[in-house]
Protein backbone atom coordinates (compact mmCIF):
# COMPACT_ATOMS: atom_id res chain seq x y z
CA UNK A 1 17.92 23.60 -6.21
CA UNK A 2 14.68 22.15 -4.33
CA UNK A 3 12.19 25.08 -3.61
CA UNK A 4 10.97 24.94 0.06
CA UNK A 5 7.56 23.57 0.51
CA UNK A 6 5.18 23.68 3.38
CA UNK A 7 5.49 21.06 5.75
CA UNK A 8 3.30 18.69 7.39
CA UNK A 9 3.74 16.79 10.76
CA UNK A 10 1.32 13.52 10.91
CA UNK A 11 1.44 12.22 14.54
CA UNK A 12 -0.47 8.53 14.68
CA UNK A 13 -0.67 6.93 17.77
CA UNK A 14 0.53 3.39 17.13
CA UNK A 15 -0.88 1.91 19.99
CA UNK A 16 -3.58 -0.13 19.92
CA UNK A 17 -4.22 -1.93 16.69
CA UNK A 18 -1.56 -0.61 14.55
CA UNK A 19 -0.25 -1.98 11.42
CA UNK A 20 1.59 -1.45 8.29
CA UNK A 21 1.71 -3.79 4.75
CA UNK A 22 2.48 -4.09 1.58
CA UNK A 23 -0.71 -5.13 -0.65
CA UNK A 24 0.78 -6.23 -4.41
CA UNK A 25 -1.52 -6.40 -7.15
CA UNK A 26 -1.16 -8.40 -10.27
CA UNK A 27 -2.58 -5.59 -12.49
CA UNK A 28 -1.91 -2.28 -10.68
CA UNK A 29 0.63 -0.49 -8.76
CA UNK A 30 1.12 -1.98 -5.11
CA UNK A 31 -0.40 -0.02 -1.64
CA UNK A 32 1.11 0.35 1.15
CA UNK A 33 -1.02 0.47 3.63
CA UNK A 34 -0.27 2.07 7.31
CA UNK A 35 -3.65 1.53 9.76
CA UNK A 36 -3.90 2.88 12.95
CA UNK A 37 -6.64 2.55 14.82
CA UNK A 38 -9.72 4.00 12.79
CA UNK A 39 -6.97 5.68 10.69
CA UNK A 40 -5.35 4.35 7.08
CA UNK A 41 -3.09 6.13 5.22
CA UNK A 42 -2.72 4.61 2.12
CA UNK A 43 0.64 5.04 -0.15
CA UNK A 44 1.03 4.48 -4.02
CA UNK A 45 2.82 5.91 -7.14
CA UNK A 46 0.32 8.22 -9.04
CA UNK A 47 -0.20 5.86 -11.91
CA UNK A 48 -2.34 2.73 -11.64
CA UNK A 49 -0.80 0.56 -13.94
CA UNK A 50 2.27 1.88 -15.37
CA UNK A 51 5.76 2.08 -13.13
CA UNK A 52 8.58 3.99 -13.76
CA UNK A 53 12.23 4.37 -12.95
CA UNK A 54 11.19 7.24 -10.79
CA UNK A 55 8.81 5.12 -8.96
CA UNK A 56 11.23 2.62 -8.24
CA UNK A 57 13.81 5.16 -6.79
CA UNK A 58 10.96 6.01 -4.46
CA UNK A 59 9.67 3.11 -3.19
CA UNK A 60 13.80 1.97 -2.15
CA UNK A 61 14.18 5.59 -1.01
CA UNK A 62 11.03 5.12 1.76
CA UNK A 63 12.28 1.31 2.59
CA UNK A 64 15.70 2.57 3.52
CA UNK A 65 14.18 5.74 5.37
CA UNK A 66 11.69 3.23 7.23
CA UNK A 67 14.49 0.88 8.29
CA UNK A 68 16.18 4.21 9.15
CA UNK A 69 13.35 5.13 11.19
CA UNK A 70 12.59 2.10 13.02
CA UNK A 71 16.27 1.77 14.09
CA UNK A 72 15.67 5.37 15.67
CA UNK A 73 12.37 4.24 16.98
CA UNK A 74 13.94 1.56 18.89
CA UNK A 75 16.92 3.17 20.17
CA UNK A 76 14.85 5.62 21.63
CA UNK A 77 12.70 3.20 23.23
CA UNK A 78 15.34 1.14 24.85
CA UNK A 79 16.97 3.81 26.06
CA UNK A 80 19.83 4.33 23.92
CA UNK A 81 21.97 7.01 22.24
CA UNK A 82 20.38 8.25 18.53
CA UNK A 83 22.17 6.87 16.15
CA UNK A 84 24.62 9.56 13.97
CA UNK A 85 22.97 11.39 11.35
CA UNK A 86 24.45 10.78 7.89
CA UNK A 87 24.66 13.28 5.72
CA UNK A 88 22.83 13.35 2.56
């Protein structure tokens, strides 16, 4: 069982000049990089150069939860129902 941890809520305003990519590197572990505004949060595994199985798991876990989170983003935006939580 997970312990509980403390929780953080980031709110970035993405308006203005907002962006998010993926930077690969040939040697290292990619970056993610989310900018808004005068603001970059940057995302990466912990190890520069070496990727695990756990790493991968990770990085599909936050694509799917981003997709998930978009979808929400724009159904909220045009107006429409949330879509159904799934359960986990």
């Amino acid at each position: 069982m997970k312990r509980p941890r403390p929780v953080s809520v980031i709110t970035l305003k993405s308006s203005g000049p907002s962006s998010a990519k993926s930077h690969p590197y040939p040697r290292r572990t990619p970056v993610l990089a989310l900018d808004f505004d005068a603001i970059s949060v940057l995302v990466t595994t912990s190890h520069s150069n070496q990727i695990t199985p756990a790493d991968v798991t990770f990085a599909r876990e936050l694509a799917k939860e981003a997709a998930a989170f978009a979808a929400a983003v724009e159904h909220m935006f045009r107006s429409l129902p949330a879509p159904k939580e799934t359960p986990k």
